[in-house]
Protein backbone atom coordinates (compact mmCIF):
# COMPACT_ATOMS: atom_id res chain seq x y z
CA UNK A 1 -2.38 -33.12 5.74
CA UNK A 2 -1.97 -34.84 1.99
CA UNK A 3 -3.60 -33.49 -0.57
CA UNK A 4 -6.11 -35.75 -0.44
CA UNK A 5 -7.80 -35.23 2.34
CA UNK A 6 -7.52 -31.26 2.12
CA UNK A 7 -11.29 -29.76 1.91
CA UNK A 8 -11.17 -27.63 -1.65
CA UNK A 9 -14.52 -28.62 -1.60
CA UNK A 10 -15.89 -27.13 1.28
CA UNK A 11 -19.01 -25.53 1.30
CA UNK A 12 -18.78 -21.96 0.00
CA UNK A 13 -20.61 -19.68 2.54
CA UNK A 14 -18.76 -18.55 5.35
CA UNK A 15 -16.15 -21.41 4.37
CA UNK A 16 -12.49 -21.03 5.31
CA UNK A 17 -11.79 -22.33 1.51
CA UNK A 18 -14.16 -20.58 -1.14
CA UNK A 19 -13.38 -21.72 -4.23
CA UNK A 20 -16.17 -19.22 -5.44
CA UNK A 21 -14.02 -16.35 -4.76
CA UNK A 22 -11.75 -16.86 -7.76
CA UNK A 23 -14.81 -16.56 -10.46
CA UNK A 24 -15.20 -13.56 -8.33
CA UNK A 25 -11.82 -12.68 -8.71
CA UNK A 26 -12.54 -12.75 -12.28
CA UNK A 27 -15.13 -10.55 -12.83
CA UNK A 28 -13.08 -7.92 -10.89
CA UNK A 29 -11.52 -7.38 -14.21
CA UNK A 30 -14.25 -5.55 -15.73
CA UNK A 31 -14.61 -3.45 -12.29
CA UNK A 32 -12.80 -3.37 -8.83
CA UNK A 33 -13.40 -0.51 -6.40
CA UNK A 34 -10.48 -0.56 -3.91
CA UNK A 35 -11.44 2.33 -2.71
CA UNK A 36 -14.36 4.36 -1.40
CA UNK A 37 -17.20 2.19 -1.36
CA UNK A 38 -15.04 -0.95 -0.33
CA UNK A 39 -17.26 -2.96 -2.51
CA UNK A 40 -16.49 -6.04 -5.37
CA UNK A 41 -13.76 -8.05 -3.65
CA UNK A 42 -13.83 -6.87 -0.57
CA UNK A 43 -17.51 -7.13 0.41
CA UNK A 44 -17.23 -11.20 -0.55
CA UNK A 45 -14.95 -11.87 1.75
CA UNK A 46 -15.38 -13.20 4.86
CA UNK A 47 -12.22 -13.17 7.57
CA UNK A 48 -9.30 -14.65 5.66
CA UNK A 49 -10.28 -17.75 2.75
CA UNK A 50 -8.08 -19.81 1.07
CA UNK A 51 -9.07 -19.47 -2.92
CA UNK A 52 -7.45 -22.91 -4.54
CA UNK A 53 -4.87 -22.54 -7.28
CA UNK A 54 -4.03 -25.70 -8.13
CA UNK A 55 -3.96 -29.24 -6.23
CA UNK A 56 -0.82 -27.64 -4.48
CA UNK A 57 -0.92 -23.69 -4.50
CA UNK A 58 -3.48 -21.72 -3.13
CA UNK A 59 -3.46 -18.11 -1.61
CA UNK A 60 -5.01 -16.47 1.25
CA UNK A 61 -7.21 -13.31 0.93
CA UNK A 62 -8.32 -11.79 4.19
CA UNK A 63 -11.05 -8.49 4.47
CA UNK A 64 -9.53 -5.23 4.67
CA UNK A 65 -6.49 -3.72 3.29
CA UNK A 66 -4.12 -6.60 4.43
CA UNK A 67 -1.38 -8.41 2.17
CA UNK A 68 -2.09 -11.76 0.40
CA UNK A 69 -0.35 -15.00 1.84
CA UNK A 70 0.68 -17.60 -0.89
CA UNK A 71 0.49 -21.09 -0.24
CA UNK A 72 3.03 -23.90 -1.60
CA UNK A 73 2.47 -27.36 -0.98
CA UNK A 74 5.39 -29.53 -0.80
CA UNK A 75 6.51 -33.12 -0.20
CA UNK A 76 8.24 -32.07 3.33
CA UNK A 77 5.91 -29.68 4.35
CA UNK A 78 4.40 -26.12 3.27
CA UNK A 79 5.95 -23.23 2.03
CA UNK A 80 4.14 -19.37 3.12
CA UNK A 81 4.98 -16.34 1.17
CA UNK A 82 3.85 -13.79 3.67
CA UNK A 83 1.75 -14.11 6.94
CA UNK A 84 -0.21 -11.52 7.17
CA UNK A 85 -0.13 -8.60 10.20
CA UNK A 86 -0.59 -8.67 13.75
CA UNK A 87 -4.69 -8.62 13.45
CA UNK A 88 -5.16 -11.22 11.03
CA UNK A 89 -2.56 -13.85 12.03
CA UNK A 90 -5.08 -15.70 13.91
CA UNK A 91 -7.52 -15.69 10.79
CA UNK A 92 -4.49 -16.69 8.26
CA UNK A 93 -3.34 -19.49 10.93
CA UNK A 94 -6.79 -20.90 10.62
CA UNK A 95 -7.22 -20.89 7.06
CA UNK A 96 -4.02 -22.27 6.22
CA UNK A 97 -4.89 -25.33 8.53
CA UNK A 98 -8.01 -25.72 7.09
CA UNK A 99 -6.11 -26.51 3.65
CA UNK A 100 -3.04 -28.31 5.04
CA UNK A 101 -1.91 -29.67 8.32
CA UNK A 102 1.36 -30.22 7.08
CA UNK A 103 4.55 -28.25 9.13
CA UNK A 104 4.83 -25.05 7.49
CA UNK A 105 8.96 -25.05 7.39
CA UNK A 106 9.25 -22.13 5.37
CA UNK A 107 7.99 -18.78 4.79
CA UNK A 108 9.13 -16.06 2.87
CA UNK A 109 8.38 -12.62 3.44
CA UNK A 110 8.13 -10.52 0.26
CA UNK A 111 8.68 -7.15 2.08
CA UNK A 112 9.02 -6.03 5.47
CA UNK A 113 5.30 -4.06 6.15
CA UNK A 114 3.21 -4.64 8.47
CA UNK A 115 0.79 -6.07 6.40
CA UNK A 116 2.96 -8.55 5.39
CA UNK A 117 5.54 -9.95 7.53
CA UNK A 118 4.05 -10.07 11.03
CA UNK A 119 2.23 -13.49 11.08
CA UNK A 120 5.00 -15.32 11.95
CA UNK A 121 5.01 -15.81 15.94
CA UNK A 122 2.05 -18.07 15.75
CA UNK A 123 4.04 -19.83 12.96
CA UNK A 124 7.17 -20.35 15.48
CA UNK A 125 4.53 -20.93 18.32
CA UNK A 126 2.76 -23.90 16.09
CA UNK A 127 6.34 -25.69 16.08
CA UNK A 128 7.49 -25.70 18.70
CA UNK A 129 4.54 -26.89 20.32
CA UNK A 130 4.71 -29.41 18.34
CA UNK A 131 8.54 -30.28 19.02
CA UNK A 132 9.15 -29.41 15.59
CA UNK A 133 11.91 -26.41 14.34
CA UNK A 134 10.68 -23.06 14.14
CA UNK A 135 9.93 -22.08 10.23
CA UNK A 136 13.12 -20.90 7.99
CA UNK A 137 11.98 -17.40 7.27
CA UNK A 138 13.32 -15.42 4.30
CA UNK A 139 13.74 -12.27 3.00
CA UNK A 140 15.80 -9.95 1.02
CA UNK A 141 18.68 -7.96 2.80
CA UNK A 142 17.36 -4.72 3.37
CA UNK A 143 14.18 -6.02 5.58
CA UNK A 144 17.08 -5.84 8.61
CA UNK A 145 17.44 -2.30 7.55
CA UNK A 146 13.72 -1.82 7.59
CA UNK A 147 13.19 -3.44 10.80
CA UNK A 148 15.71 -1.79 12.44
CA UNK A 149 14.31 2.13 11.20
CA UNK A 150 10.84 1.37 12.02
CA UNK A 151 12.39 0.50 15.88
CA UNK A 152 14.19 3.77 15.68
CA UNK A 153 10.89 5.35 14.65
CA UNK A 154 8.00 3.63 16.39
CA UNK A 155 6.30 6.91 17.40
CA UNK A 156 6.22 8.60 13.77
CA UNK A 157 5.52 5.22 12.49
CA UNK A 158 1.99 5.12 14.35
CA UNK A 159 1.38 9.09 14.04
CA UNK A 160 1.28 9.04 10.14
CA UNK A 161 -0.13 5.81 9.79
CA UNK A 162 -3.05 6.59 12.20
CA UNK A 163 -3.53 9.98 9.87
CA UNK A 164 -2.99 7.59 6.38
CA UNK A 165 -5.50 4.92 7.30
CA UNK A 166 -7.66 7.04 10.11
CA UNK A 167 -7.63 5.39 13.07
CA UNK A 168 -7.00 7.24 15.84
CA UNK A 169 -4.62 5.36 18.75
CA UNK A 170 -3.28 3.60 15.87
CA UNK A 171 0.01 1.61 17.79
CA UNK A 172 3.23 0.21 16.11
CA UNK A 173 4.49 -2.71 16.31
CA UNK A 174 7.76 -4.02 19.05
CA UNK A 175 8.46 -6.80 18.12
CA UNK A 176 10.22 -8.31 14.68
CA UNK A 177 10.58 -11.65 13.71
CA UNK A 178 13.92 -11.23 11.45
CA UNK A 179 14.26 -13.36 8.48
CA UNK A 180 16.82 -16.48 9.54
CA UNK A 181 18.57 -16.40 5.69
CA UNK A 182 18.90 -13.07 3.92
CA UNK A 183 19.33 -12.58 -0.08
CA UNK A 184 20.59 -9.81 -2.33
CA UNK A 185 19.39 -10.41 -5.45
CA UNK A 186 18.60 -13.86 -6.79
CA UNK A 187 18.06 -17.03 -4.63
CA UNK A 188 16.65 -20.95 -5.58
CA UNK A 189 14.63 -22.75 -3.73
CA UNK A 190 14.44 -26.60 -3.90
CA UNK A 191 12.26 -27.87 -0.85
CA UNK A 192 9.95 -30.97 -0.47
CA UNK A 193 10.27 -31.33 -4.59
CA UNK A 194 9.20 -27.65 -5.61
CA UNK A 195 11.51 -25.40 -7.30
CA UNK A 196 11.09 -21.70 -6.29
CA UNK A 197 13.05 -18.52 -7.93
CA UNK A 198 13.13 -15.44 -5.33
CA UNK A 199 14.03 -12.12 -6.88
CA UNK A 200 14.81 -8.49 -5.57
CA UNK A 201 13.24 -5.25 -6.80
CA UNK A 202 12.90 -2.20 -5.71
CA UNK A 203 9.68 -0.14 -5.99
CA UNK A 204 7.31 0.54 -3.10
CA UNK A 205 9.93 -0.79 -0.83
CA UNK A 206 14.03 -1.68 -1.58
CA UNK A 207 13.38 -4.78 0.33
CA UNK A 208 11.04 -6.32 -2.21
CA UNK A 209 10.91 -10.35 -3.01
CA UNK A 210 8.98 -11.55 -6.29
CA UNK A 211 8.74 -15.28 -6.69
CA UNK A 212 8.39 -17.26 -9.70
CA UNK A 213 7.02 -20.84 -9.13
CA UNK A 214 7.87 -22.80 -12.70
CA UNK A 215 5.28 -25.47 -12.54
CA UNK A 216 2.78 -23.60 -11.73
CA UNK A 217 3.32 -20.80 -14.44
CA UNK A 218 2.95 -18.30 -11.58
CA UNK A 219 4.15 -15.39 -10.22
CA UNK A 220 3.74 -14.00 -6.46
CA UNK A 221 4.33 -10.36 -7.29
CA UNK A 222 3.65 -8.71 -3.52
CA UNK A 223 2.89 -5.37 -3.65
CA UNK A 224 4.67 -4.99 -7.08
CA UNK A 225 0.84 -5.03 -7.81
CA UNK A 226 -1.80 -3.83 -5.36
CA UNK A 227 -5.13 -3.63 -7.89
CA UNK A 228 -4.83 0.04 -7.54
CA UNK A 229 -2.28 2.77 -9.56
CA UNK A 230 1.88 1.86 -7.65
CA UNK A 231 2.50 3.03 -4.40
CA UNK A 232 5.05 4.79 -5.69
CA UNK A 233 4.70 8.36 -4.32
CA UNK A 234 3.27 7.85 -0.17
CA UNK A 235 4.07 11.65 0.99
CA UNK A 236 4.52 10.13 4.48
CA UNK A 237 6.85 7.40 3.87
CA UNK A 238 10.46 6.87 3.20
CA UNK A 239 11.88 6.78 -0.96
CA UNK A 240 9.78 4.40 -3.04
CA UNK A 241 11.47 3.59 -6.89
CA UNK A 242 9.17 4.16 -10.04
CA UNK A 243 11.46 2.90 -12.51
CA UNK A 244 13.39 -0.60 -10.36
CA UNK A 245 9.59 -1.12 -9.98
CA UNK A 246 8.77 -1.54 -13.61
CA UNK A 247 11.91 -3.14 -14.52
CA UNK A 248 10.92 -5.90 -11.65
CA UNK A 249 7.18 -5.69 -13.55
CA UNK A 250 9.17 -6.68 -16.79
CA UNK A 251 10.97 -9.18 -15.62
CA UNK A 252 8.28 -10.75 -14.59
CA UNK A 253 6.42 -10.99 -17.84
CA UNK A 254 9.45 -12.41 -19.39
CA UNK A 255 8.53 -15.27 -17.19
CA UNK A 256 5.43 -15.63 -19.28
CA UNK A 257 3.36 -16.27 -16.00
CA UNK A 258 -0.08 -17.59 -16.64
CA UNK A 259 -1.28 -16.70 -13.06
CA UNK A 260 -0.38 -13.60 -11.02
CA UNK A 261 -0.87 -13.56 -7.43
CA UNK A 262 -0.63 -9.86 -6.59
CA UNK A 263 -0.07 -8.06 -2.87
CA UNK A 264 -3.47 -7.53 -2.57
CA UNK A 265 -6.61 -7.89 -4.20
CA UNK A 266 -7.49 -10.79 -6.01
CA UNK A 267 -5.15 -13.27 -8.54
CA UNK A 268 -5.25 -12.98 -12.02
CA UNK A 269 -5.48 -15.82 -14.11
CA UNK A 270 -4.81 -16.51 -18.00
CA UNK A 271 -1.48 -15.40 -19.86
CA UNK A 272 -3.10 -12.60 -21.46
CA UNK A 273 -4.73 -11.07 -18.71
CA UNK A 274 -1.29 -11.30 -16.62
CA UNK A 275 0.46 -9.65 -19.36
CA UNK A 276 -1.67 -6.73 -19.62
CA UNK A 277 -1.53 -6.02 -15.80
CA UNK A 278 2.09 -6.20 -15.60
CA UNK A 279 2.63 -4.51 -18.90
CA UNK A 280 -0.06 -1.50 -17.88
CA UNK A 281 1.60 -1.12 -14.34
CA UNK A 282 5.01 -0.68 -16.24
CA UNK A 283 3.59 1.74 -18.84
CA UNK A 284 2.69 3.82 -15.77
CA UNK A 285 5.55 4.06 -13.96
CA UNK A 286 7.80 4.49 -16.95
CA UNK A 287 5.52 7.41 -18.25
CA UNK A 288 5.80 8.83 -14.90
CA UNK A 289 9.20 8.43 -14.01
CA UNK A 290 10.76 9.77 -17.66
CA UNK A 291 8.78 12.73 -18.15
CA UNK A 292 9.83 13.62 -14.63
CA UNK A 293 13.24 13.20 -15.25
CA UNK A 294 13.24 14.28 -18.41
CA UNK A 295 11.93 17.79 -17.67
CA UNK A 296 14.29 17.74 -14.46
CA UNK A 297 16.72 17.82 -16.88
CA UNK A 298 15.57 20.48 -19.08
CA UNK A 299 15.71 22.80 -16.14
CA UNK A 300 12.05 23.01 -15.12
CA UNK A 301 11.29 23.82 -11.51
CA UNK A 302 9.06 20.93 -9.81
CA UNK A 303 5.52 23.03 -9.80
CA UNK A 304 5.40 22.79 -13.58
CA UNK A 305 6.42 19.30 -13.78
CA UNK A 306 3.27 18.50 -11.47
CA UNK A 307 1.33 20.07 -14.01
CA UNK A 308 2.96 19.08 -17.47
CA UNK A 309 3.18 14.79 -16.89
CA UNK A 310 0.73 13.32 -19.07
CA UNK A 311 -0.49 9.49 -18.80
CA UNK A 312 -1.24 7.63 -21.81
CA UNK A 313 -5.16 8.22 -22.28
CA UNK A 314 -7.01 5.02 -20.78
CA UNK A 315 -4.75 4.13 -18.68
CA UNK A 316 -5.87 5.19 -15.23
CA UNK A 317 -9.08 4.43 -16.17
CA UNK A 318 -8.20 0.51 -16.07
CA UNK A 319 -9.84 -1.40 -13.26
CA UNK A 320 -6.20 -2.49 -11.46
CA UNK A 321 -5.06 1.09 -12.50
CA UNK A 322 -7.13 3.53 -10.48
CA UNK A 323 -5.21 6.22 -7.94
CA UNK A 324 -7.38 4.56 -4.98
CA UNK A 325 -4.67 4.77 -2.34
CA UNK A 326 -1.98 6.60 -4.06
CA UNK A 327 -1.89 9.76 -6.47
CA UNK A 328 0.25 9.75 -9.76
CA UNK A 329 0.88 13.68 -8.55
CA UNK A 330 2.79 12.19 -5.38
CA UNK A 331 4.50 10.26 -7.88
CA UNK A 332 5.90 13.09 -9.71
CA UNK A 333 7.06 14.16 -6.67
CA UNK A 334 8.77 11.06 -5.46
CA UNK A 335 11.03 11.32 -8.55
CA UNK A 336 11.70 14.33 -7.92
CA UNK A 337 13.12 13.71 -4.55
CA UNK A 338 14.88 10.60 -5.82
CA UNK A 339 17.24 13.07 -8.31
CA UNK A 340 16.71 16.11 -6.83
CA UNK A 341 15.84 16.24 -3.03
CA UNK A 342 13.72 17.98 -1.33
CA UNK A 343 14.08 21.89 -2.66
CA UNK A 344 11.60 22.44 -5.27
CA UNK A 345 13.35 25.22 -7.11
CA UNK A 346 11.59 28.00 -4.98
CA UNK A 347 14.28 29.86 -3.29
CA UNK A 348 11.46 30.80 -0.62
CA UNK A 349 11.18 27.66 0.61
CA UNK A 350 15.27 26.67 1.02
CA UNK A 351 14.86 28.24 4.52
CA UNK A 352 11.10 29.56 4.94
CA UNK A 353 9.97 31.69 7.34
CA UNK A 354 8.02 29.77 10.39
CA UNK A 355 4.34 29.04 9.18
CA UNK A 356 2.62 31.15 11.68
CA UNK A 357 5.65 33.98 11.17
CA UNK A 358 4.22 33.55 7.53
CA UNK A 359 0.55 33.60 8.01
CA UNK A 360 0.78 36.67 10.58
CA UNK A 361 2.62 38.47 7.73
CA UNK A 362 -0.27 37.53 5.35
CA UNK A 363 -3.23 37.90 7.26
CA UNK A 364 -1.90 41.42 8.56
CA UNK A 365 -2.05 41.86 4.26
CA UNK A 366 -5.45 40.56 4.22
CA UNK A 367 -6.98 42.59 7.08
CA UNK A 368 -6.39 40.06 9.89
CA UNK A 369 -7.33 35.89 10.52
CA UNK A 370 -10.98 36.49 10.04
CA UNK A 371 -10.37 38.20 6.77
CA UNK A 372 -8.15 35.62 5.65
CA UNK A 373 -10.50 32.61 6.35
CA UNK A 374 -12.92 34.79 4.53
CA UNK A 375 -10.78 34.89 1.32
CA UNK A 376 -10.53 30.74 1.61
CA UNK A 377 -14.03 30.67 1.60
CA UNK A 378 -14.52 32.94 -1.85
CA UNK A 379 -11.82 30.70 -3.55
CA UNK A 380 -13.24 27.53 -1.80
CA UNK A 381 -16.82 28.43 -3.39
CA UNK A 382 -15.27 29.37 -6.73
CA UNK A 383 -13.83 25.92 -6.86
CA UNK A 384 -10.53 26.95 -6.41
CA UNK A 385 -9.43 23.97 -3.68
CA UNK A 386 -5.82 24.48 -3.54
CA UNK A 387 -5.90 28.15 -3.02
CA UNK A 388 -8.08 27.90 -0.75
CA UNK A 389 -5.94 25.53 0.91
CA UNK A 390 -3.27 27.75 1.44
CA UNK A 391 -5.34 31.35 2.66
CA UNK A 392 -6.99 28.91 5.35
CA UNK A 393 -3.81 27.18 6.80
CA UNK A 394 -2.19 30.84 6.35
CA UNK A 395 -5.36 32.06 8.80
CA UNK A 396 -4.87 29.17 11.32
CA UNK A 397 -1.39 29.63 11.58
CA UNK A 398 -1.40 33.20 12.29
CA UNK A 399 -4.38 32.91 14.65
CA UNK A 400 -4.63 29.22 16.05
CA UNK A 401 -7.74 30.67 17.85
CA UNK A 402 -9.82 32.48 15.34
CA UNK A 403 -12.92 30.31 15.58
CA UNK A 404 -13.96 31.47 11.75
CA UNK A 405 -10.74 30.23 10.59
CA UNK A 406 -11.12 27.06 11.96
CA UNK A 407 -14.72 26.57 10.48
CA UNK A 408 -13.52 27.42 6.96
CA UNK A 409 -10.60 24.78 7.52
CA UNK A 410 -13.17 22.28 8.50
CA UNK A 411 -15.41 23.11 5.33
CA UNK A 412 -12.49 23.50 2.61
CA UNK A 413 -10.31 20.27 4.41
CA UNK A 414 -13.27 17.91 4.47
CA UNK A 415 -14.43 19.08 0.53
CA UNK A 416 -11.35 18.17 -0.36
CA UNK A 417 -11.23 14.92 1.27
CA UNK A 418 -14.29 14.01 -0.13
CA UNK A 419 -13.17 14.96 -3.76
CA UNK A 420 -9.74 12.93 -3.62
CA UNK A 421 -9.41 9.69 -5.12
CA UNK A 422 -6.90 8.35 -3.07
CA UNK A 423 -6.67 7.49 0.31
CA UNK A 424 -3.25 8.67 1.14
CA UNK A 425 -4.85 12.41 0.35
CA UNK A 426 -8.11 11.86 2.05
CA UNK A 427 -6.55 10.72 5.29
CA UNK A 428 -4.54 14.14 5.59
CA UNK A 429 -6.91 16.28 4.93
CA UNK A 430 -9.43 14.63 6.76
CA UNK A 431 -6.47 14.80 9.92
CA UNK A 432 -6.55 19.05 9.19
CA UNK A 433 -10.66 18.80 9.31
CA UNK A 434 -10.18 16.90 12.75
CA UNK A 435 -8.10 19.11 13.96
CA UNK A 436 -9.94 22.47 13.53
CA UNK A 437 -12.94 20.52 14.33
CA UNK A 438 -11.23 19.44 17.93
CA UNK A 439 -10.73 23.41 18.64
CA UNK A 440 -14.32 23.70 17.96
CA UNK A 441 -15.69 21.38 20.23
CA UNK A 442 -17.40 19.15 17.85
CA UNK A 443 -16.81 15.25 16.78
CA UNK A 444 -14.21 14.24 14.48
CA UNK A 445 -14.90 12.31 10.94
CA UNK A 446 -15.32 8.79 11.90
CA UNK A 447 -12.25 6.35 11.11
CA UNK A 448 -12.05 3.60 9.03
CA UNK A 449 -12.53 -0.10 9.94
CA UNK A 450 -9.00 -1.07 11.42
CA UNK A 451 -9.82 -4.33 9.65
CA UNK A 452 -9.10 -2.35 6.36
CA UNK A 453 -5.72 -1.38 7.65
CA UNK A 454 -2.28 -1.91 5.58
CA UNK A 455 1.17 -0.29 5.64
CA UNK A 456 2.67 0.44 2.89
């Protein structure tokens, strides 16, 4: 379709193009809740809406926790960064062709999650119905690599992301449509009379793709920015890189960018406003990563580095900055693993003893399971979470069917679910609730809306 008879003017309210959403967008700056109430952005949108750029460039916001998809008009045809998953395709397919009915002949995928990079198929299935080629798909080098672990581990894959995003029968994908041209680290883009600049960073994955689009003084960050504090630190997922992730943050603002089109969440627009999201989001992973390091290096074992990192004051407190969905403590302890691996300088734990060997040897200390589960509860009503936490997995362990032990895990695992802030740490200790709640014959905590699902 040619730009001038694409509908940017289409009526607002349930509308596949809302150009309402970006002064909504807007005021997201003062206040954005990504996370338990699912309200601001979120609760305006309707399926997935194309929100106008410019004339030419537009992006695609869909409900739920599901990736952006960027939208470049060009002389020969459009450009996609991203499709979206397996659950919104459909949605993304239909927006996009209520902008533009021009052949989408390229798309590039800034990172290989779910999320992300599993729209395609309908792309290739458009085309060729059409008699036309199948899309050029792009990505950086390592999305092979990615592709080819999450084949390997399928059945993990849909265990912890069932427990991350609770959904119970959650299912991984098969099927992977690779990227036709790979990168390493830099690549141009001249198609249809648009110039494009594709860059690799590292941070929540290695297989990361940024994109600066000169004429439109914009940047397509992916999940370099999610409107929440960095994914830096998932406990369930594979190495993520704190300090390649603000260097790729940096070299973004030295593009000056006067609009930011982030992973998720809505874009940013004005200079100022760009720069103090990308600046912020480097601040925080910088703090994070050299503290941690630098106390690595003085010797100090990882408990006390948990509890000695300090964030500049404000920061979290920042409406794009909040630990919604990850937790600057997981962080600490991603770094860790990055330099140091995965012994935390307590000899006990280089070759522990079984955990129910471990909580039989405890609870015979205590006075048996019962007595144990008891003891959780007095910490859990001091306020004293994390104690708790251990006497009442100690208890289940040695006694998997000690009814009162169960009931205090349901109690102390679902108050502590409720008092996290991110989701990560609400989904696995709402899992442990489930659990003892399963062995007590009573209904599990409902799951989220698979709508709001991500990877990442």
């Amino acid at each position: 379709m040619d730009s001038d008879t694409r509908n940017n003017d289409a009526p607002a309210n349930g509308s596949l193009i809302n150009k309402e959403l970006r002064a909504i967008g807007d005021a997201c700056w003062e206040k954005f809740d990504f996370g338990r109430s699912w309200k601001d952005w979120n609760q305006h949108l309707q399926g997935s809406q194309v929100i106008p750029i410019s004339d030419r460039l537009a992006y695609i916001a869909s409900k739920g926790v599901v990736g952006n998809v960027t939208l470049v008009d060009t002389d020969d045809g459009l450009v996609v960064i991203d499709s979206g998953s397996r659950t919104t395709a459909a949605s993304i397919h239909r927006a996009i062709r209520a902008w533009s009915d021009k052949p989408i002949h390229t798309v590039i995928y800034t990172h290989g999650h779910l999320d992300h990079a599993f729209g395609t198929p309908l792309f290739d299935a458009e085309a060729q119905a059409a008699g036309l080629p199948k899309p050029e798909v792009i990505g950086q080098a390592n999305i092979a690599r990615r592709f080819r672990r999450y084949q390997a581990s399928a059945g993990w894959n849909a265990n912890i992301n069932g427990r991350q995003f609770r959904i119970p029968g959650f299912t991984w994908a098969k099927e992977y449509r690779y990227p036709d041209t790979f990168y390493e680290e830099e690549m141009v883009l001249d198609k249809g009379g648009r110039h494009l600049e594709l860059h690799h960073g590292m941070g929540e994955t290695d297989d990361h793709t940024w994109t600066w689009i000169a004429d439109e003084k914009t940047v397509v960050t992916g999940d370099f920015i999610i409107w929440a504090a960095p994914n830096a630190g998932n406990p369930q997922k594979v190495q993520r890189y704190a300090r390649p992730w603000a260097e790729a943050l940096r070299a973004m603002a030295a593009k000056r960018p006067e609009v930011l089109v982030p992973g998720h969440g809505p874009a940013v627009f004005g200079a100022e406003r760009v720069a103090a999201m990308l600046d912020d989001n480097a601040t925080f992973l910088e703090t994070i990563h050299d503290q941690t390091l630098e106390m690595m290096n003085e010797g100090l074992p990882l408990a006390d580095i948990v509890s000695a990192v300090t964030l500049p004051e404000g920061l979290l407190d920042k409406p794009y900055l909040q630990p919604t969905y990850d937790d600057p403590e997981f962080l600490i302890r991603n770094v860790w693993r990055l330099y140091g691996g995965w012994y935390d300088g307590n000899p006990a734990h280089l070759k522990p003893a079984h955990p129910r060997a471990l909580g039989a040897a405890v609870a015979e200390l205590a006075g048996g399971s019962e007595a144990l589960a008891n003891a959780a509860r007095r910490h859990f009503e001091a306020g004293d979470l994390r104690t708790a936490g251990h006497l009442i997995e100690f208890a289940v362990n040695a006694d998997p069917h000690c009814m009162a032990a169960h009931r205090a895990r349901v109690a102390i695992c679902s108050e502590r679910a409720q008092r996290e802030t991110s989701l990560m740490a609400r989904g696995i200790f709402t899992a442990a609730a489930n659990a003892s709640l399963d062995v007590l014959g009573g209904e599990p905590d409902g799951s989220d809306d698979p709508q709001r699902t991500g990877v990442g």
